[in-house]
Protein backbone atom coordinates (compact mmCIF):
# COMPACT_ATOMS: atom_id res chain seq x y z
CA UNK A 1 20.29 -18.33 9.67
CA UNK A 2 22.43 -15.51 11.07
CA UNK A 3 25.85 -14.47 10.46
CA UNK A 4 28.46 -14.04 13.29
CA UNK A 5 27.58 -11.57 16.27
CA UNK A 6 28.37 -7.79 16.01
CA UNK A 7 28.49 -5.81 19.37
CA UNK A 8 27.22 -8.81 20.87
CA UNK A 9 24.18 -8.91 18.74
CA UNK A 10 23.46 -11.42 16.02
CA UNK A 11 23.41 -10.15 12.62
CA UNK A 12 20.57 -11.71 10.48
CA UNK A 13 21.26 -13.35 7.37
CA UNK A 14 18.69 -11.46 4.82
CA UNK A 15 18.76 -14.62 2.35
CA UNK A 16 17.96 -14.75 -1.80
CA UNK A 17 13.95 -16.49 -0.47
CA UNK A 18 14.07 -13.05 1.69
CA UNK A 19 15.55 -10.89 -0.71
CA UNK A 20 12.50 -12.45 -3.29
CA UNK A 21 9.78 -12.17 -1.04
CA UNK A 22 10.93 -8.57 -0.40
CA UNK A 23 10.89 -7.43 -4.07
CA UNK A 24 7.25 -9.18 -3.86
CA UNK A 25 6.41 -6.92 -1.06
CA UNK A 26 7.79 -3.75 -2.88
CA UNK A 27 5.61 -5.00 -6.06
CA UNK A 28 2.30 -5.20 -4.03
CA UNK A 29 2.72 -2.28 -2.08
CA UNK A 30 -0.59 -0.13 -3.67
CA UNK A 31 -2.43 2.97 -2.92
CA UNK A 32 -5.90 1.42 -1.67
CA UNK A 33 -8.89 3.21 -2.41
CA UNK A 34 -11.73 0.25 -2.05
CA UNK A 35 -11.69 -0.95 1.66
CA UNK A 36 -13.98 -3.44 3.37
CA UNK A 37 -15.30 -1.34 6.44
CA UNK A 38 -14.44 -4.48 8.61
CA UNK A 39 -12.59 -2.89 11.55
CA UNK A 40 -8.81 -3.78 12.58
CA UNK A 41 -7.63 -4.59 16.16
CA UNK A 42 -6.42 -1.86 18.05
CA UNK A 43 -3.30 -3.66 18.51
CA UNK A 44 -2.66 -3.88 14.77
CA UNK A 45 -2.46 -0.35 14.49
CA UNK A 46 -0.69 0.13 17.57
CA UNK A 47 2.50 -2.38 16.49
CA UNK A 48 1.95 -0.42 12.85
CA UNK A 49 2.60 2.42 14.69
CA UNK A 50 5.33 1.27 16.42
CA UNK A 51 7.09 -0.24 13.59
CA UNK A 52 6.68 2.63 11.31
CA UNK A 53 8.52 4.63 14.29
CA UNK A 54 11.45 2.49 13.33
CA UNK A 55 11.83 4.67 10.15
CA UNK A 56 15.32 6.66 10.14
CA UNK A 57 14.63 10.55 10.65
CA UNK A 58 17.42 13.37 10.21
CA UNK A 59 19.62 13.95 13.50
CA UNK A 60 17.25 11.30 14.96
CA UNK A 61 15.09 13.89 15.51
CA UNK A 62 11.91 10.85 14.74
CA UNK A 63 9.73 14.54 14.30
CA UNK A 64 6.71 11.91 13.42
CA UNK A 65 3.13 12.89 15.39
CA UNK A 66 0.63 10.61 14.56
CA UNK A 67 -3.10 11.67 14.57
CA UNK A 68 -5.76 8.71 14.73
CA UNK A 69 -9.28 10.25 13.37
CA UNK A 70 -11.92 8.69 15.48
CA UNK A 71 -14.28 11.10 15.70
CA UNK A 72 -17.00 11.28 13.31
CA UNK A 73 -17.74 15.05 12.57
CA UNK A 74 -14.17 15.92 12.19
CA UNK A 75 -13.83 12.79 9.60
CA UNK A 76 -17.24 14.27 7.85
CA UNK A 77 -14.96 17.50 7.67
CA UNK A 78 -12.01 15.35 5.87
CA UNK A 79 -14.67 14.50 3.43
CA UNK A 80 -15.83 18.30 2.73
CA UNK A 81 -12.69 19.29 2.46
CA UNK A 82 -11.56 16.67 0.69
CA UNK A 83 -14.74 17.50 -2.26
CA UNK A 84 -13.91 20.24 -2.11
CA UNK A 85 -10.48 20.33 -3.19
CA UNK A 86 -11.31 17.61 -5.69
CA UNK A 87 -13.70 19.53 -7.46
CA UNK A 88 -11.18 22.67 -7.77
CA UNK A 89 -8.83 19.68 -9.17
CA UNK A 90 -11.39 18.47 -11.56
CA UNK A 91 -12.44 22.48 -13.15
CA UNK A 92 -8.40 22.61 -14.08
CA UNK A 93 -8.60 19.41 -16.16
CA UNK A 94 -9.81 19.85 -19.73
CA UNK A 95 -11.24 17.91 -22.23
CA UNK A 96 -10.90 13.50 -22.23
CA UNK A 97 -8.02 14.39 -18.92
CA UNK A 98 -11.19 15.86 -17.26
CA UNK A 99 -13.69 13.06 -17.70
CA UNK A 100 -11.01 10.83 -16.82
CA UNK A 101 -10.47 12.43 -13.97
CA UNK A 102 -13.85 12.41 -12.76
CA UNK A 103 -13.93 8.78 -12.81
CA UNK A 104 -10.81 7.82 -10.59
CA UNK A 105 -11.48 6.75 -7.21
CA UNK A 106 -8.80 9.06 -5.35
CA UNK A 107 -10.12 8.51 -1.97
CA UNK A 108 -11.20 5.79 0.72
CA UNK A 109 -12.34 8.44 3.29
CA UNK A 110 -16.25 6.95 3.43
CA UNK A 111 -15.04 3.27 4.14
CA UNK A 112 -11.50 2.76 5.53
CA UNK A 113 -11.79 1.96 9.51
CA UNK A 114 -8.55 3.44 10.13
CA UNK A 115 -7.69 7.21 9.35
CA UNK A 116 -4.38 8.36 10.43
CA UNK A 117 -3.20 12.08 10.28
CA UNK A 118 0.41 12.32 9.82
CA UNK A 119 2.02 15.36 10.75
CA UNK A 120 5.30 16.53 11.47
CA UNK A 121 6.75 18.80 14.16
CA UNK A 122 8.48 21.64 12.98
CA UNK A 123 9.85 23.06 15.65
CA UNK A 124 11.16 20.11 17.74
CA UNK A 125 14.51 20.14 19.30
CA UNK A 126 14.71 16.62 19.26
CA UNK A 127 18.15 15.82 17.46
CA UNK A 128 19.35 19.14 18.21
CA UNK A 129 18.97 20.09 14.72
CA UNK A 130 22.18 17.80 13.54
CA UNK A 131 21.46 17.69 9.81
CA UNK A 132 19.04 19.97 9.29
CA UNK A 133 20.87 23.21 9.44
CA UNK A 134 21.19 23.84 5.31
CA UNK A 135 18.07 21.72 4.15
CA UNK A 136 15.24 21.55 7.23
CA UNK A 137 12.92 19.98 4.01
CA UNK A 138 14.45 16.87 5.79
CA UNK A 139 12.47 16.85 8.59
CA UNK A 140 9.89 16.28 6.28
CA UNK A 141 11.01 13.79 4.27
CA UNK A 142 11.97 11.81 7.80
CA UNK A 143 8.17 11.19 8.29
CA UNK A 144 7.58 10.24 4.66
CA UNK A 145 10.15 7.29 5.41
CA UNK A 146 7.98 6.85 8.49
CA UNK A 147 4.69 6.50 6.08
CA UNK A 148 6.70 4.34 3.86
CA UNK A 149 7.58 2.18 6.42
CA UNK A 150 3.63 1.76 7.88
CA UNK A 151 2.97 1.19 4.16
CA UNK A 152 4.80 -1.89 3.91
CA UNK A 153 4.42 -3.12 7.42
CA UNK A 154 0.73 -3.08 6.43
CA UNK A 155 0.83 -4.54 2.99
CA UNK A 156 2.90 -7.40 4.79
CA UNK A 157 0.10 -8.26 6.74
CA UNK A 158 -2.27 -7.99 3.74
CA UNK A 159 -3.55 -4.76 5.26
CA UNK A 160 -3.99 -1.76 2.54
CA UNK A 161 -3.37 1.78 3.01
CA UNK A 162 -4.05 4.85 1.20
CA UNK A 163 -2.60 8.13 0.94
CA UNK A 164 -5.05 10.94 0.60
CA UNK A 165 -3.20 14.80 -0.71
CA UNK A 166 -6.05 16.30 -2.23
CA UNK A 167 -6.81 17.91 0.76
CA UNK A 168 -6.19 21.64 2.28
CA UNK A 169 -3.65 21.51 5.04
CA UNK A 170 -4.01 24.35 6.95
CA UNK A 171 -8.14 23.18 7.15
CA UNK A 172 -7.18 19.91 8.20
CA UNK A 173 -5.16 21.04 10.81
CA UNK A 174 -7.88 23.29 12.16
CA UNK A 175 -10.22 20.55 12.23
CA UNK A 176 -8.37 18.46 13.86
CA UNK A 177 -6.90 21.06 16.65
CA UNK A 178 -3.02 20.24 16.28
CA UNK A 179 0.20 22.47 17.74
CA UNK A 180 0.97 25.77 14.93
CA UNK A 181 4.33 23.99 14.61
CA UNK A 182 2.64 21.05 13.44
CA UNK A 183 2.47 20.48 9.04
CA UNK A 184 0.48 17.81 7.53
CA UNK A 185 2.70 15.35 5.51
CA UNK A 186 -0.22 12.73 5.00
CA UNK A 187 -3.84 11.79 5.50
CA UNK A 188 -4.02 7.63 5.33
CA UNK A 189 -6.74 5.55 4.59
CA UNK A 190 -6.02 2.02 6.44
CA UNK A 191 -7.97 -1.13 5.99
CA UNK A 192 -8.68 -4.81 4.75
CA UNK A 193 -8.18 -3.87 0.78
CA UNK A 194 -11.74 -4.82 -1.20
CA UNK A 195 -9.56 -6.30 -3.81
CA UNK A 196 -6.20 -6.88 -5.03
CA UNK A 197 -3.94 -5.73 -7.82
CA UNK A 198 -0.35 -5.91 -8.56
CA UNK A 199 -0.49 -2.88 -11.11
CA UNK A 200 -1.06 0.49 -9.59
CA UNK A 201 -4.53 1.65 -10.56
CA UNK A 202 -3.44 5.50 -12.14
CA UNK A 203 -1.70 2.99 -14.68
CA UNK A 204 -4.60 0.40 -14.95
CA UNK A 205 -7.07 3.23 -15.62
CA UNK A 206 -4.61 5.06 -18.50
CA UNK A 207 -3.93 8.05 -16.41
CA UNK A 208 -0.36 8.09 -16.24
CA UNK A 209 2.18 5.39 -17.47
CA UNK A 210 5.42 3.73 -15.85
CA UNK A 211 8.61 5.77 -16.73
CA UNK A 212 11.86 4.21 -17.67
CA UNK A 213 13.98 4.47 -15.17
CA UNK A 214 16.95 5.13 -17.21
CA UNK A 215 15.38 8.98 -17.96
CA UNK A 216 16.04 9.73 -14.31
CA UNK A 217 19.34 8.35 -13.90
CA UNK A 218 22.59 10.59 -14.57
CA UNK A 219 25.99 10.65 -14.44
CA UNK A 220 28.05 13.33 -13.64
């Protein structure tokens, strides 16, 4: 169904079995670890790409540069840096928090097919800087909507992604030879998930528990 036209355009009608299967969406929306090494089309990634391009972006300045890591020594360098930077993780945890943390999973880097670098460009003048003047953070934060919105383009298509941070930036970059003006916002891990959960997994193995959301609302 779609509601009257707008501008000449039709205007969808997002109804309640949408609205449901949304929430669903948002529910099963996971940070993958365990991926099947089964490869995805090229064109999967490419219309992931394009639909995560769709994400809104301060001043329309879409400052998004995807990276895809093909190449196999520069993804053995992801891994070294990558154990690296875990283990200087792991020697600032103490105690039980330490041997928990040594047994989370908190990378897919040896199986996921897909590996994209997502960076964003600092110093585009795309946009014209409308926006950005008093908090330029937001140019950032434009290509985290732009990860968000790959995220659940791929869970929609039951494809899993993971987000990778425990990594040096400045390294990364170097390894894989991007513009100065360039800053890493993520590292994703894309693939066929090896299983499925509806929890997130930093909650299913006791590392961290769901806040109420009523401590971070306020009212001024």
């Amino acid at each position: 169904m779609t509601l009257p036209a707008q501008h000449g355009e039709m205007v969808p009608d997002f109804d309640q079995k949408f609205q449901d299967t949304l929430h669903a969406l948002f529910l099963w929306r996971r940070d993958v670890r365990r991926f099947r090494r089964s490869p995805l089309p090229d064109a999967t990634v490419a219309d992931l790409l394009a639909l995560a391009a769709l994400a809104p972006s301060v001043g329309y300045s879409q400052p998004w540069r995807f990276v895809l890591v093909e190449d196999a020594a520069r993804r053995a360098a992801v891994r070294e840096n990558f154990a690296r930077c875990n283990a200087e993780a792991l020697a600032e945890q103490r105690g039980a928090r330490a041997k928990l943390y040594a047994g989370l999973k908190l990378s897919g880097l040896e199986d996921a097919p897909v590996q994209i670098a997502v960076f964003c460009e600092e110093g585009t003048h795309v946009g014209h800087g409308l926006g950005r003047r008093t908090m330029p953070e937001t140019l950032r934060y434009s290509v985290v909507t732009a990860v968000h919105t790959l995220w659940l383009a791929a869970r929609a298509r039951g494809i899993g992604v993971g987000w990778v941070s425990i990594l040096d930036p400045e390294a990364l970059s170097k390894t894989l030879d991007v513009p100065e003006d360039w800053s890493l916002v993520a590292y994703l891990c894309i693939g066929w998930p090896e299983e499925e959960h509806l929890d997130p997994e930093l909650l299913r193995s006791g590392w961290e528990n769901r806040q109420d959301l009523a401590d971070g609302i306020l009212r001024r």
